[in-house]
C-alpha atoms as a PDB file:
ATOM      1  CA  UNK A   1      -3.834 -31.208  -8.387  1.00  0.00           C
ATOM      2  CA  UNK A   2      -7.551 -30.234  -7.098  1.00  0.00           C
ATOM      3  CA  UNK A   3      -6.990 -27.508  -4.474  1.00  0.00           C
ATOM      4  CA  UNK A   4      -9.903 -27.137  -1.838  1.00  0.00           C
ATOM      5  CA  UNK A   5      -9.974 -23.764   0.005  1.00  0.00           C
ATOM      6  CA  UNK A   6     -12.085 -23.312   2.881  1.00  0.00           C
ATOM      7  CA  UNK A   7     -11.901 -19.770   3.193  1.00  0.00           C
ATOM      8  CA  UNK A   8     -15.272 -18.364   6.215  1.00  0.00           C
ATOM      9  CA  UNK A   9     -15.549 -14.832   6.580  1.00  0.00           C
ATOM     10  CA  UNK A  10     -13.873 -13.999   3.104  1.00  0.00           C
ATOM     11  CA  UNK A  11     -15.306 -13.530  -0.168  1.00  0.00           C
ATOM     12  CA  UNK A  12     -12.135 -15.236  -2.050  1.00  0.00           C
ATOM     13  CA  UNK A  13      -8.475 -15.926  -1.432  1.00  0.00           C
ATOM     14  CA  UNK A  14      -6.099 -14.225  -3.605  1.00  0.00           C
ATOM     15  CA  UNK A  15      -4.400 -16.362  -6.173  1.00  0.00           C
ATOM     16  CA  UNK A  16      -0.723 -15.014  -5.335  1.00  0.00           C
ATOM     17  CA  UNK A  17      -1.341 -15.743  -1.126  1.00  0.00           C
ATOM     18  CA  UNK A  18      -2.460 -19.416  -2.231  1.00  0.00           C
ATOM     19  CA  UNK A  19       0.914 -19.935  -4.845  1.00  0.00           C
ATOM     20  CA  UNK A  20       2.748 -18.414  -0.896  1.00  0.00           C
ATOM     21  CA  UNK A  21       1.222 -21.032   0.853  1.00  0.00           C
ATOM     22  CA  UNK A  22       1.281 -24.052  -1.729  1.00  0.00           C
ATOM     23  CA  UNK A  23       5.027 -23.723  -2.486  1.00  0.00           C
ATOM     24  CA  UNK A  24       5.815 -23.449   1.453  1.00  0.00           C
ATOM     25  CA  UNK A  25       3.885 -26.641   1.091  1.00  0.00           C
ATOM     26  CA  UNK A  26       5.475 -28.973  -0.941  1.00  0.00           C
ATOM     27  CA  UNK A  27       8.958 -26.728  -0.670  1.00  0.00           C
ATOM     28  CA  UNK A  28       8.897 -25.030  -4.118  1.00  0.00           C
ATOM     29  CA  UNK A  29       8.682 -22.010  -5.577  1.00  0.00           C
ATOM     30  CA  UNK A  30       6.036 -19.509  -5.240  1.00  0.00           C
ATOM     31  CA  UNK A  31       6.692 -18.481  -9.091  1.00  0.00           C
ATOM     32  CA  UNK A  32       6.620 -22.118 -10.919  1.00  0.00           C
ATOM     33  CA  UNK A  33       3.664 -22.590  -8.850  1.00  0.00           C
ATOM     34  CA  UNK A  34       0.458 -21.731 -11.035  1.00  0.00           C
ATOM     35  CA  UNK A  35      -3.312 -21.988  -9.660  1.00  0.00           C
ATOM     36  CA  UNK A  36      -6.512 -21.365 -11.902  1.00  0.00           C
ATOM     37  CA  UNK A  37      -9.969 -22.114 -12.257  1.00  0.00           C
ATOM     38  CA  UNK A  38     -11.179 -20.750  -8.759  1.00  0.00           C
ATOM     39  CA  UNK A  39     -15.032 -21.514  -8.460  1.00  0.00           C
ATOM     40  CA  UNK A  40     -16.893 -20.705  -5.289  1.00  0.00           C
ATOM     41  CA  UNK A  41     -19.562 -22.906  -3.519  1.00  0.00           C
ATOM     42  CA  UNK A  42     -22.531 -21.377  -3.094  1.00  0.00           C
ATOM     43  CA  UNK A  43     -23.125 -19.434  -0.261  1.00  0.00           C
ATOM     44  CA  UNK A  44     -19.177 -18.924  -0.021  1.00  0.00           C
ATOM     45  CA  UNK A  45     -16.503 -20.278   2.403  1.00  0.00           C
ATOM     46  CA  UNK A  46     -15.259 -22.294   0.090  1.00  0.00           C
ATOM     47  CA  UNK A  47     -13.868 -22.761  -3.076  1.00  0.00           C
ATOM     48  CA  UNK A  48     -12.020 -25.405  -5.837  1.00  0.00           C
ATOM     49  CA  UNK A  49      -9.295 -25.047  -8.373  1.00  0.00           C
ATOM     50  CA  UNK A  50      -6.770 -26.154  -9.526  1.00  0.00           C
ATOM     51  CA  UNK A  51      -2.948 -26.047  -8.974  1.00  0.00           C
ATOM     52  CA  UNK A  52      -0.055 -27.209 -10.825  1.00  0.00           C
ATOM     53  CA  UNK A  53       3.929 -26.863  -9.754  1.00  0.00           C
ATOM     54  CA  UNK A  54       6.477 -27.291 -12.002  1.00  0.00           C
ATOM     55  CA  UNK A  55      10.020 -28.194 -11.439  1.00  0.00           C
ATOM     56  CA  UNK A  56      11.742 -25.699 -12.918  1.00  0.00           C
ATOM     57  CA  UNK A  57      11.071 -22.020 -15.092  1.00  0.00           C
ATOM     58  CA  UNK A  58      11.989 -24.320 -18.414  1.00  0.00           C
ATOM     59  CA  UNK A  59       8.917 -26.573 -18.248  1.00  0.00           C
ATOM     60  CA  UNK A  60       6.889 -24.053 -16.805  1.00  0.00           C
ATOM     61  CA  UNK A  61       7.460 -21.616 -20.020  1.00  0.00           C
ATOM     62  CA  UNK A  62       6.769 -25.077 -22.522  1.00  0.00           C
ATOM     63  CA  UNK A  63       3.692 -26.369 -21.222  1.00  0.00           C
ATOM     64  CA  UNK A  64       1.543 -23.280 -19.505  1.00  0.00           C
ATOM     65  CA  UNK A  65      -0.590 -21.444 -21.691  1.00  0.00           C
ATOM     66  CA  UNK A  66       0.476 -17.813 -23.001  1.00  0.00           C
ATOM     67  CA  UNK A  67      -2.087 -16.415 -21.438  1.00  0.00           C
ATOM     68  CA  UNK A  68      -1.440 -17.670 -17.931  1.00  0.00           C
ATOM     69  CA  UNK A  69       2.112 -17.063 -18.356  1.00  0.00           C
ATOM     70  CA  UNK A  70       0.819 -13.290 -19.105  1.00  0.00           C
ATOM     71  CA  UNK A  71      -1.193 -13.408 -16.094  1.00  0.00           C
ATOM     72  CA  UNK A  72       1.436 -14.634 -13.971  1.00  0.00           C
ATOM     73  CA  UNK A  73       4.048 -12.286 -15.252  1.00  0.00           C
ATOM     74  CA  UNK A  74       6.356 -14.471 -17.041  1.00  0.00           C
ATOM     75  CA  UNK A  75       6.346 -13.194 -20.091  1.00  0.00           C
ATOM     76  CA  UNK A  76       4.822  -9.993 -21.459  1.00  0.00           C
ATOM     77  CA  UNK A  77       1.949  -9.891 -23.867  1.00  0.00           C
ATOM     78  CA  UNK A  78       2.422  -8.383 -27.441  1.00  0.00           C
ATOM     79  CA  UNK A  79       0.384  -5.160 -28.490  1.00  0.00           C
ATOM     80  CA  UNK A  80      -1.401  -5.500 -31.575  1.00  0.00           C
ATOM     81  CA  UNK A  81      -3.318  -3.017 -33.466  1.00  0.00           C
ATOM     82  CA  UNK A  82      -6.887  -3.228 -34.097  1.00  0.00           C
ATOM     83  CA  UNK A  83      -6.558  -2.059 -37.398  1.00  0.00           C
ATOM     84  CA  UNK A  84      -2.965  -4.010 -37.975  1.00  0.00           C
ATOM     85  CA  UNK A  85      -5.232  -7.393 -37.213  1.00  0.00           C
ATOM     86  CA  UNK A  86      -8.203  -6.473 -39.291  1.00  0.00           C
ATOM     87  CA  UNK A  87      -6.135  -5.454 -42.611  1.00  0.00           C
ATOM     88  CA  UNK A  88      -4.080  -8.543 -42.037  1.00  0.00           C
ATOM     89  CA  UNK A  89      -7.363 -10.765 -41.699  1.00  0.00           C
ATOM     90  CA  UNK A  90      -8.470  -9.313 -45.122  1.00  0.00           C
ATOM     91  CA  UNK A  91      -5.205  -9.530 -46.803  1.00  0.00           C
ATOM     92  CA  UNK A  92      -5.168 -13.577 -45.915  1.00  0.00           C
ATOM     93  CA  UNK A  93      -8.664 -13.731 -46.871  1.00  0.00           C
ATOM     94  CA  UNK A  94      -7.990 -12.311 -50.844  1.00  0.00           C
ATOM     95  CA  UNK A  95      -5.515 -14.652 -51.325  1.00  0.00           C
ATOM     96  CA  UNK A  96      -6.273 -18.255 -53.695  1.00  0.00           C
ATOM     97  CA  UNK A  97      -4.642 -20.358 -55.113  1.00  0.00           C
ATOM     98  CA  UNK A  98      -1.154 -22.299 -54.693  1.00  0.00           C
ATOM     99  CA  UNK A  99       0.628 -19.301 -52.691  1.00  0.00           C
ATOM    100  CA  UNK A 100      -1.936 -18.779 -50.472  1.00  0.00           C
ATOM    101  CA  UNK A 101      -0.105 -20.674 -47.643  1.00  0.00           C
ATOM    102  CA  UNK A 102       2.702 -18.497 -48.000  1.00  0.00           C
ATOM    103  CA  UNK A 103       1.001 -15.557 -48.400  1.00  0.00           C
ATOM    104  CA  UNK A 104      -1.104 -16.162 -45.818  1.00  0.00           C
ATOM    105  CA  UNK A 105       1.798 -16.429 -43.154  1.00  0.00           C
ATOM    106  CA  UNK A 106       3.371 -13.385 -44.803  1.00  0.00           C
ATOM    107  CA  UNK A 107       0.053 -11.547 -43.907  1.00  0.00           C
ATOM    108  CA  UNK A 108      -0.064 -13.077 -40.261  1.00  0.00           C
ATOM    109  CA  UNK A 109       3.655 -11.592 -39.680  1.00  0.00           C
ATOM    110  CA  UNK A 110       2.293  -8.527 -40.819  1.00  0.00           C
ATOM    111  CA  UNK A 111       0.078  -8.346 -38.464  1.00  0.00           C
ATOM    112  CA  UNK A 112       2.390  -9.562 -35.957  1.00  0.00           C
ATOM    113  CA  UNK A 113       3.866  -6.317 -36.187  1.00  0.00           C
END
């Protein structure tokens, strides 16, 4: 749904008072309730996003995006080395011919690592 916040007197509302409010609205959850996308009007007071509430932590963890899940604290994010990704990138990149599928996802798990 298309949230509108009037908000005078405050640069922004914070993202975890509006999930409060929104699942005290429509008697849910404040942590399967996910808003994003916050752009302010000009000259400030108010703003538009978007908000989405899902049923139950299931659905939420299938259809969110990784990195709002991250954001949101429902999962944590993996650590990956700079160097681990960069050698892994070049190892896929050697690789022709018919194995190159499965060599590629061997050097992706690499990587992963």
């Amino acid at each position: 749904m298309i949230i509108d916040v009037i908000h005078p007197g405050r640069a922004n509302v914070a993202k975890s008072e509006l999930c409060e409010l929104l699942a005290g609205m429509y008697k849910s959850d404040a942590k399967l309730t996910t808003v994003f996308g916050f752009k302010t009007a000009f000259g400030g007071g108010k703003s538009t996003g978007f908000c989405l509430i899902y049923d139950d932590e299931d659905s939420m963890l299938k259809f969110e995006p990784k990195y709002r899940l991250v954001r949101k604290g429902a999962i944590k994010a993996k650590e990956y080395s700079r160097k681990a990704i960069k050698e892994a990138k070049n190892k896929r990149l050697k690789i022709r011919g018919t194995g190159a599928s499965i060599a590629k996802h061997k050097a992706k798990r690499a990587g992963d690592d």
